[in-house]
PDB file of N, CA and C in Angstrom:
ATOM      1  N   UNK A   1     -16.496  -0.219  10.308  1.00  0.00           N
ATOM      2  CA  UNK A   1     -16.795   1.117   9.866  1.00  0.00           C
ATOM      3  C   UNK A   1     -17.426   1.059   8.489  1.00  0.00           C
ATOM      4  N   UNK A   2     -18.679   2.010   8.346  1.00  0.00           N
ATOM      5  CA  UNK A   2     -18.698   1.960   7.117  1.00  0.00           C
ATOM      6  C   UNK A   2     -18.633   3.141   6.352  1.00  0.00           C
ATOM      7  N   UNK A   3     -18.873   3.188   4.712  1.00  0.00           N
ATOM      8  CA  UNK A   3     -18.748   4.371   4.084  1.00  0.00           C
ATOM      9  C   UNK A   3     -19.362   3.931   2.701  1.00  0.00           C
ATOM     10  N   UNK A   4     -19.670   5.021   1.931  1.00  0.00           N
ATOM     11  CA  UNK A   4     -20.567   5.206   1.330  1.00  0.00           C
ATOM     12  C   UNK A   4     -19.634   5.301  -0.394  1.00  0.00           C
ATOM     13  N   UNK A   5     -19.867   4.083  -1.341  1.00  0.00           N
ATOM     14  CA  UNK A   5     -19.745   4.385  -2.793  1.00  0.00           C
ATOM     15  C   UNK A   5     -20.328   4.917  -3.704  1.00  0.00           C
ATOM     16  N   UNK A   6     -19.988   6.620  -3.895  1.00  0.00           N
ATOM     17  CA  UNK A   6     -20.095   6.938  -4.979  1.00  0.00           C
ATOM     18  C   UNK A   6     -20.799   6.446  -5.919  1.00  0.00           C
ATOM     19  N   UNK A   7     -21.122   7.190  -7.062  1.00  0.00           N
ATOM     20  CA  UNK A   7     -21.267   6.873  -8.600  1.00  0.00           C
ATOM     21  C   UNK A   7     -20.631   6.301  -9.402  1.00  0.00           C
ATOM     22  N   UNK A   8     -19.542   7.346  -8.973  1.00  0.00           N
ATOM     23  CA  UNK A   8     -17.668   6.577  -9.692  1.00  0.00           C
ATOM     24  C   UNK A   8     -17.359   5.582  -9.183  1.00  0.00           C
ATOM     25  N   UNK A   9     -17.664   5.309  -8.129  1.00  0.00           N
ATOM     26  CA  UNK A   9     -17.301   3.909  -7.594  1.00  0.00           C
ATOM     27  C   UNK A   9     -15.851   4.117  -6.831  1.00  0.00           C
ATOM     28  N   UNK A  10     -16.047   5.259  -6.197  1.00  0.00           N
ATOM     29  CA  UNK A  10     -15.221   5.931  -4.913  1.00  0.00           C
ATOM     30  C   UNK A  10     -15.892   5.934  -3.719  1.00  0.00           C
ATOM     31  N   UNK A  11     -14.297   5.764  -3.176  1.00  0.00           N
ATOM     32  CA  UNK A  11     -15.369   5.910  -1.627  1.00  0.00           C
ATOM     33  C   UNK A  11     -13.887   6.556  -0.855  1.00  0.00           C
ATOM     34  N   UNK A  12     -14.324   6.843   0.466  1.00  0.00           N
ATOM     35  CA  UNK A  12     -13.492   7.502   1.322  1.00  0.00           C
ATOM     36  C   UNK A  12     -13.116   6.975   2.688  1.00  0.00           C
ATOM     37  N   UNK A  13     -11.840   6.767   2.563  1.00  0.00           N
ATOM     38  CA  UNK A  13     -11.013   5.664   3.739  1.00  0.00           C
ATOM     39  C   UNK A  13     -11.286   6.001   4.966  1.00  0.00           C
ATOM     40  N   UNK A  14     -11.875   5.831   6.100  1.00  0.00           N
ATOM     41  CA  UNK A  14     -12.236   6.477   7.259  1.00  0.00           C
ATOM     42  C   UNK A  14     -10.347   6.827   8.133  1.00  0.00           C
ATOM     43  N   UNK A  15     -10.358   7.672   8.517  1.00  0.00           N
ATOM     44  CA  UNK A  15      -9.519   8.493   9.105  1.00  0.00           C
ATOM     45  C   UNK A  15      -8.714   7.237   9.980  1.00  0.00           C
ATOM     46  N   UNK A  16      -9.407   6.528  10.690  1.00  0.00           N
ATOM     47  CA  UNK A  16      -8.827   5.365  11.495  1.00  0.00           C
ATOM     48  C   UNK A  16      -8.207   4.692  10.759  1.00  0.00           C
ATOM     49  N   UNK A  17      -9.249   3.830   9.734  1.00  0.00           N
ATOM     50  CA  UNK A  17      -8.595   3.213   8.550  1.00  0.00           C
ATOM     51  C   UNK A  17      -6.823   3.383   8.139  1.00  0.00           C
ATOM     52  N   UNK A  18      -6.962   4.546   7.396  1.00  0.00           N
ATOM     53  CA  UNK A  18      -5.590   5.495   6.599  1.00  0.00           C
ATOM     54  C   UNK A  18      -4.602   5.056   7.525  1.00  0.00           C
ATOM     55  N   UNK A  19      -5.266   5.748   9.119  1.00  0.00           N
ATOM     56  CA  UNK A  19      -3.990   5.867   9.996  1.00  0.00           C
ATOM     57  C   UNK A  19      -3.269   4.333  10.795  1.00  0.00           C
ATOM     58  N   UNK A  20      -4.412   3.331  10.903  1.00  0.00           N
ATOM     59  CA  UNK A  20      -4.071   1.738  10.964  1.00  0.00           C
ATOM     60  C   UNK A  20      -3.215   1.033   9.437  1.00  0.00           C
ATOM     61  N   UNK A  21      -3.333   1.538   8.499  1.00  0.00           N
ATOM     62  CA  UNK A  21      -2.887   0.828   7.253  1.00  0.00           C
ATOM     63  C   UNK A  21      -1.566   1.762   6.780  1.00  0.00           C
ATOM     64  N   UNK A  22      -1.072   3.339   7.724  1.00  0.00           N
ATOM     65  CA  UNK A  22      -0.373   4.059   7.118  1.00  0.00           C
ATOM     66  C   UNK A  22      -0.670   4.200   5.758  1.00  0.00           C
ATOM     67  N   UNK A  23      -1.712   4.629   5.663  1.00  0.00           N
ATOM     68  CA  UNK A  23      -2.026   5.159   4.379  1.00  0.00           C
ATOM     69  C   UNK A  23      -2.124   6.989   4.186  1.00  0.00           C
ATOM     70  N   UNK A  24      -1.696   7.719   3.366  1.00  0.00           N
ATOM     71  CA  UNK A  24      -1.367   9.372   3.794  1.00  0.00           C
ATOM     72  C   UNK A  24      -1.568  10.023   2.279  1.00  0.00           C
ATOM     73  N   UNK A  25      -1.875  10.658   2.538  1.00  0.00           N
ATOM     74  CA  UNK A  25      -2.653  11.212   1.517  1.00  0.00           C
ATOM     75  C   UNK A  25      -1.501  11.603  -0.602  1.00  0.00           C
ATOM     76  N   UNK A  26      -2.316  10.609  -0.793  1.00  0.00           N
ATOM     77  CA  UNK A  26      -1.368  10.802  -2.043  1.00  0.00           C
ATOM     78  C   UNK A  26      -0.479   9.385  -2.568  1.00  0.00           C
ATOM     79  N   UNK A  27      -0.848   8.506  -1.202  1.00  0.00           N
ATOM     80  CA  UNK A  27      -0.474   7.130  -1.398  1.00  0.00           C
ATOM     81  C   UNK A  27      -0.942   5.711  -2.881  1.00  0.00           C
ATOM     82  N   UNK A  28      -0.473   5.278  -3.044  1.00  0.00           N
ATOM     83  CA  UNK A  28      -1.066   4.421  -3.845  1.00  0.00           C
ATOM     84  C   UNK A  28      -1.163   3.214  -3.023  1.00  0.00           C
ATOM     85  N   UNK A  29      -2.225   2.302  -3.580  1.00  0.00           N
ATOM     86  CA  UNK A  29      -3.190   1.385  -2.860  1.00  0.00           C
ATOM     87  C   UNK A  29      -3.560   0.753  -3.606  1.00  0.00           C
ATOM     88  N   UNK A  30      -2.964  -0.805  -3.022  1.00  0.00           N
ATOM     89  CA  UNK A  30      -3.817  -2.269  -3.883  1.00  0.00           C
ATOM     90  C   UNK A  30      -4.830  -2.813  -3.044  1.00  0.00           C
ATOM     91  N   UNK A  31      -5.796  -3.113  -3.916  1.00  0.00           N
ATOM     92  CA  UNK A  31      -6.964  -3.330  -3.951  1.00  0.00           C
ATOM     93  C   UNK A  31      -7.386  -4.769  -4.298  1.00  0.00           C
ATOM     94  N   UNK A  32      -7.311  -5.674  -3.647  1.00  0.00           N
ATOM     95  CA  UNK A  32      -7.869  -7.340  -3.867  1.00  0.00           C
ATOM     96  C   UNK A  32      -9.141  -7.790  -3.275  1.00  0.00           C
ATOM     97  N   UNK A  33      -9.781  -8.475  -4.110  1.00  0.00           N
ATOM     98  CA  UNK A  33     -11.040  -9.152  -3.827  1.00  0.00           C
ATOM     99  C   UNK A  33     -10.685 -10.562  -3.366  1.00  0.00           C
ATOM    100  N   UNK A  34     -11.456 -11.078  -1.980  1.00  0.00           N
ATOM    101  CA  UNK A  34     -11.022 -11.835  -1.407  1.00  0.00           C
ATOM    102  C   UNK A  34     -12.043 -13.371  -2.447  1.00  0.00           C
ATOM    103  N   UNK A  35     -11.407 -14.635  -2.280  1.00  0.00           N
ATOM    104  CA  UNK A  35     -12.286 -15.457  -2.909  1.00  0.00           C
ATOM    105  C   UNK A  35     -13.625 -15.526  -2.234  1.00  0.00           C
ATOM    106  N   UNK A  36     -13.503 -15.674  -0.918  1.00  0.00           N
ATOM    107  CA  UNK A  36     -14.914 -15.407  -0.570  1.00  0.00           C
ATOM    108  C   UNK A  36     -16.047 -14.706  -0.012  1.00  0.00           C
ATOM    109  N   UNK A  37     -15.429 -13.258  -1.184  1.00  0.00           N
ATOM    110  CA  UNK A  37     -16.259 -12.211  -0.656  1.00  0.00           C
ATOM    111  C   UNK A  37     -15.293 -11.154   0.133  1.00  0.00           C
ATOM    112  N   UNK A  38     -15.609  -9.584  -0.317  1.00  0.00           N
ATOM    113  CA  UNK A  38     -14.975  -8.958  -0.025  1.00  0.00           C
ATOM    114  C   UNK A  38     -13.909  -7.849  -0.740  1.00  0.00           C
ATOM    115  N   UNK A  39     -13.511  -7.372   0.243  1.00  0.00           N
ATOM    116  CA  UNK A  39     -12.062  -6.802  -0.361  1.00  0.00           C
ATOM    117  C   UNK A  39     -10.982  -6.374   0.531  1.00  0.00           C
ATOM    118  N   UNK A  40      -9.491  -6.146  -0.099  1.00  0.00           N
ATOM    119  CA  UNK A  40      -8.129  -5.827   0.955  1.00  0.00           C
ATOM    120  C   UNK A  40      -8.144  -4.802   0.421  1.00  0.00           C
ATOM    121  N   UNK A  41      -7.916  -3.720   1.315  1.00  0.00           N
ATOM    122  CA  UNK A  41      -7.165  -2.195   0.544  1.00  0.00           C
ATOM    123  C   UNK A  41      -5.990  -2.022   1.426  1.00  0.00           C
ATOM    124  N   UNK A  42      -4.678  -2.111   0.958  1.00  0.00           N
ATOM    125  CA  UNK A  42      -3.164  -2.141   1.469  1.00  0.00           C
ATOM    126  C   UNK A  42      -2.533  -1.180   0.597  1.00  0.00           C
ATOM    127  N   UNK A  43      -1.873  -0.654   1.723  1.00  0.00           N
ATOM    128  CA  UNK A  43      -0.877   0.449   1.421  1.00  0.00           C
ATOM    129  C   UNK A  43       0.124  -0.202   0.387  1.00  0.00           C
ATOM    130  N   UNK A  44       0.655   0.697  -0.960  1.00  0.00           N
ATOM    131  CA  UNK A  44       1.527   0.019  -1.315  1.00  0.00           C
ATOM    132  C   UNK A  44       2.935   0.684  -1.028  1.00  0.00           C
ATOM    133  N   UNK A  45       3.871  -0.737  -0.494  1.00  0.00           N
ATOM    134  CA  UNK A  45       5.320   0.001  -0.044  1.00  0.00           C
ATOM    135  C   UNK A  45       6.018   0.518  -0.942  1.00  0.00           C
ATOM    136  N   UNK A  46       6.724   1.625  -0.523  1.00  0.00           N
ATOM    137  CA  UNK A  46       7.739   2.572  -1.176  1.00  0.00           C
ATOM    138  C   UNK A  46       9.127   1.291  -1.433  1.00  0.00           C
ATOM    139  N   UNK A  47       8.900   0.532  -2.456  1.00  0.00           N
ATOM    140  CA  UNK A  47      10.552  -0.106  -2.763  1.00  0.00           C
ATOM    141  C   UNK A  47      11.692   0.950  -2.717  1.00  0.00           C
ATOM    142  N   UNK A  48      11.310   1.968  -3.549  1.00  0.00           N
ATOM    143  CA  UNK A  48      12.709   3.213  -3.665  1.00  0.00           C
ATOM    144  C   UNK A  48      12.837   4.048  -2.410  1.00  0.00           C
ATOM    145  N   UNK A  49      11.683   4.023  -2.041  1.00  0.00           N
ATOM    146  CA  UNK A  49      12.178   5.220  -0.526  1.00  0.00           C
ATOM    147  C   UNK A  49      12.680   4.049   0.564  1.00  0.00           C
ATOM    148  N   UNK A  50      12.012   3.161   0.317  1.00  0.00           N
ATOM    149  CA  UNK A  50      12.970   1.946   1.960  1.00  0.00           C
ATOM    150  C   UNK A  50      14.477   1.554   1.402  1.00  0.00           C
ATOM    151  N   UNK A  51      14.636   1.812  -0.357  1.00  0.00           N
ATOM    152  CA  UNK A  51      16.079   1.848  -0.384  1.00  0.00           C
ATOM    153  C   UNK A  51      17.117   3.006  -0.233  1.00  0.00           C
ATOM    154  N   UNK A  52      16.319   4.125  -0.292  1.00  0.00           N
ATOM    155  CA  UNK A  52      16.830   5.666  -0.075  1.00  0.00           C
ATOM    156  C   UNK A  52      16.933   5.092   1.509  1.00  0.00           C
ATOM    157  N   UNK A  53      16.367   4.759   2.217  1.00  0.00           N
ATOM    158  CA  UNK A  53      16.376   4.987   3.779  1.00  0.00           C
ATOM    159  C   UNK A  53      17.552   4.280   4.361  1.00  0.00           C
ATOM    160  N   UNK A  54      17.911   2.903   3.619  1.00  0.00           N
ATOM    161  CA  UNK A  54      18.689   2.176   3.794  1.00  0.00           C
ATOM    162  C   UNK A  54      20.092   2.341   3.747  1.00  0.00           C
ATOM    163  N   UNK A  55      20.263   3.055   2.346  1.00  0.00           N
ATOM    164  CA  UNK A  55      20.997   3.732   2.001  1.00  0.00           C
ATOM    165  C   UNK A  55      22.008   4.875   2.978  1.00  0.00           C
ATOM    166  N   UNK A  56      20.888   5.547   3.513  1.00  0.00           N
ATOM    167  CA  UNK A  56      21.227   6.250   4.581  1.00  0.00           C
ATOM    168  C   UNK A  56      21.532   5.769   5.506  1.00  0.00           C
ATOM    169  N   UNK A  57      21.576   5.284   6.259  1.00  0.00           N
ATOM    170  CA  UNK A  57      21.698   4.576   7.612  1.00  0.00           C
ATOM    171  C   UNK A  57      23.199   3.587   7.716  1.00  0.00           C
ATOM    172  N   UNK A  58      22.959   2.934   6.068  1.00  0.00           N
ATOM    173  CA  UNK A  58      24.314   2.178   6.036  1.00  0.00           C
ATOM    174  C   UNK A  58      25.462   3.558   5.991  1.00  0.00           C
ATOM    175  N   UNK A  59      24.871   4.837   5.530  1.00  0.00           N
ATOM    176  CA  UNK A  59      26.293   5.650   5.469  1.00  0.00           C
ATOM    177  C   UNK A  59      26.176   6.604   6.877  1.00  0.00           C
ATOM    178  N   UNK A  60      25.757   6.409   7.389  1.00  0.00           N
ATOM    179  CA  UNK A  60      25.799   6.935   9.047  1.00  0.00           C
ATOM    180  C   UNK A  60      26.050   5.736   9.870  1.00  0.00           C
ATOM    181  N   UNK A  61      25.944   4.578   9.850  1.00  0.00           N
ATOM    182  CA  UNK A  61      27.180   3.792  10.749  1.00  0.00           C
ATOM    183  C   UNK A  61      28.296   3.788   9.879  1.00  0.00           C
ATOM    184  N   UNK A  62      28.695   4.023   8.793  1.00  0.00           N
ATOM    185  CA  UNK A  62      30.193   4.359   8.274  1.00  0.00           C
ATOM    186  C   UNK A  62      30.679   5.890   8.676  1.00  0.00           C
ATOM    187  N   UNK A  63      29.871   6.258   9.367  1.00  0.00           N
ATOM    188  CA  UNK A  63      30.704   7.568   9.569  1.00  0.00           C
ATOM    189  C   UNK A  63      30.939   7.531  11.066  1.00  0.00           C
ATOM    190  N   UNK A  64      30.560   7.338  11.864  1.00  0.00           N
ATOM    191  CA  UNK A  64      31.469   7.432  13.300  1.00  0.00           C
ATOM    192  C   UNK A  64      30.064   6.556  14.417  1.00  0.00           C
ATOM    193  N   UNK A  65      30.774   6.367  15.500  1.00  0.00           N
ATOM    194  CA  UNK A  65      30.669   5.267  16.254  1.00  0.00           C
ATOM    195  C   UNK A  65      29.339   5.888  16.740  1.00  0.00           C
ATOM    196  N   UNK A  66      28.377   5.160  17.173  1.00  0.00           N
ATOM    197  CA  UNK A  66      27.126   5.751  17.910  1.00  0.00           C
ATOM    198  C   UNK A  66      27.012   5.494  19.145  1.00  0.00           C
ATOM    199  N   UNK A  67      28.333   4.423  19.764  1.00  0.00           N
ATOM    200  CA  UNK A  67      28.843   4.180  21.308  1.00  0.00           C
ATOM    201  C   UNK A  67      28.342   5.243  22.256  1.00  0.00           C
ATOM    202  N   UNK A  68      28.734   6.289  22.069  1.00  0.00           N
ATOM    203  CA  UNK A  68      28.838   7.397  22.568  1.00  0.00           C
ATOM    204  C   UNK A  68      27.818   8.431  22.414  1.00  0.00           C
ATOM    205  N   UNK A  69      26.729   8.648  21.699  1.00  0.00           N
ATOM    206  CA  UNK A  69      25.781   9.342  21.299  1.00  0.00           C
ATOM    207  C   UNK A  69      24.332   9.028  22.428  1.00  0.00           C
ATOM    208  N   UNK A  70      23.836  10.309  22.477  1.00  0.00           N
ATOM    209  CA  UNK A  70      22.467  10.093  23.187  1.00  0.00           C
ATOM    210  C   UNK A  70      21.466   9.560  21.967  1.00  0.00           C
ATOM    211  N   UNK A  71      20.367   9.692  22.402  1.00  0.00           N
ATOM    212  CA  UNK A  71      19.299   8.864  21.215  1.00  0.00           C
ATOM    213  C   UNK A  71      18.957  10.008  20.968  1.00  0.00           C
ATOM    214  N   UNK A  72      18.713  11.274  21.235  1.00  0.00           N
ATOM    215  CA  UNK A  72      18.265  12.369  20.074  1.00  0.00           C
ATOM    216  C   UNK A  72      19.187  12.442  19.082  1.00  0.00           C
ATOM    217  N   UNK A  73      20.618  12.374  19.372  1.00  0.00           N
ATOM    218  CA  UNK A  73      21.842  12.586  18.123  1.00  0.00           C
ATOM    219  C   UNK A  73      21.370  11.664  16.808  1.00  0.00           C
ATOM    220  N   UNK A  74      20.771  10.071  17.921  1.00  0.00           N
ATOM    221  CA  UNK A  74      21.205   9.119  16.735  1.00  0.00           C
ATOM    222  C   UNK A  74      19.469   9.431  16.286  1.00  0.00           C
ATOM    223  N   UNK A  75      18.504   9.685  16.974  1.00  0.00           N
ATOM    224  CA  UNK A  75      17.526   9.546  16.043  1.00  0.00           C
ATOM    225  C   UNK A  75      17.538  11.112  15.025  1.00  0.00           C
ATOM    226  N   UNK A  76      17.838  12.088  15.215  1.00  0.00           N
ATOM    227  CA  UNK A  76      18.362  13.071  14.314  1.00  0.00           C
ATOM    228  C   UNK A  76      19.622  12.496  13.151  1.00  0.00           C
ATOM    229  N   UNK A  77      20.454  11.736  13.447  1.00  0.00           N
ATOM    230  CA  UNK A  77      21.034  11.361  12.459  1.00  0.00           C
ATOM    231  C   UNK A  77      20.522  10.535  11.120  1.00  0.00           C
ATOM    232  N   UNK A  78      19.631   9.865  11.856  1.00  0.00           N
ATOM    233  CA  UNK A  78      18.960   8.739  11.308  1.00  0.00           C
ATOM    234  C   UNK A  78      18.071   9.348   9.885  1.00  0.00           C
ATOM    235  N   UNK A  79      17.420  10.425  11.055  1.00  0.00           N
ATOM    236  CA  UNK A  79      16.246  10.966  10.241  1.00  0.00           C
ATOM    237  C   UNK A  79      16.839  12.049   8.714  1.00  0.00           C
ATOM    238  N   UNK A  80      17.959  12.373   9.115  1.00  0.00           N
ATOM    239  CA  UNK A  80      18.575  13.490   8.300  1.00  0.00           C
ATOM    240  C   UNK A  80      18.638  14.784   8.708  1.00  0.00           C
ATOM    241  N   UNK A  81      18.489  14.867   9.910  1.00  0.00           N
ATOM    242  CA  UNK A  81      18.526  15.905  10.714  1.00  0.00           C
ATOM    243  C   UNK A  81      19.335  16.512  11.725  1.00  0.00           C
ATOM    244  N   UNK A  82      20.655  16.373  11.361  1.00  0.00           N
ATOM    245  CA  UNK A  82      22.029  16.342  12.048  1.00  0.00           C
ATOM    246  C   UNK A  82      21.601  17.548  13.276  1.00  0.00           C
ATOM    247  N   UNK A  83      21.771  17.356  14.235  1.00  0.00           N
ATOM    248  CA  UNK A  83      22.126  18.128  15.725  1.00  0.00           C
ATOM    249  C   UNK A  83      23.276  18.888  15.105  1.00  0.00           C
ATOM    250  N   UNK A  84      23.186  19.978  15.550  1.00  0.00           N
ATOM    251  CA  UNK A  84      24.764  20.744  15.778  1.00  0.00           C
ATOM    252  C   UNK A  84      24.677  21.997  17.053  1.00  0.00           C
TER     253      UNK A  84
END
């Protein structure tokens, strides 16, 4: 795919792109030049939100057994979105 640099030396991630790299609007993004030629543009991971997430999950298997649960309960639990 291609796309077109700016003046500023911007350019605009093609829609496929964003959505193959999970990239979403408002993301931050590293940017490496390859040695031979080129460049990487990679999503950069959330360290604090995959520990917020973690966080969560370890305190929803401390709270009761998921033996017994359908997968909407547990993927609503998961998400923070308790069923009632």
């Amino acid at each position: 795919m291609a796309t077109t640099v700016t003046v500023k030396g911007q350019v605009t991630l093609p829609k496929a792109v964003r959505q193959a790299a999970g990239i979403r609007p408002r993301d931050r993004v590293t940017v490496r030049v390859r040695p031979e030629g080129g460049v990487i543009v990679e999503a950069v991971a959330s360290c604090e939100g995959a520990s917020v997430y973690l966080q969560h999950l370890e305190a929803v298997s401390r709270r009761r057994s998921i033996r017994n649960m359908i997968t909407d309960e547990l993927m609503a639990m998961t998400r923070g979105d308790a069923l009632r």
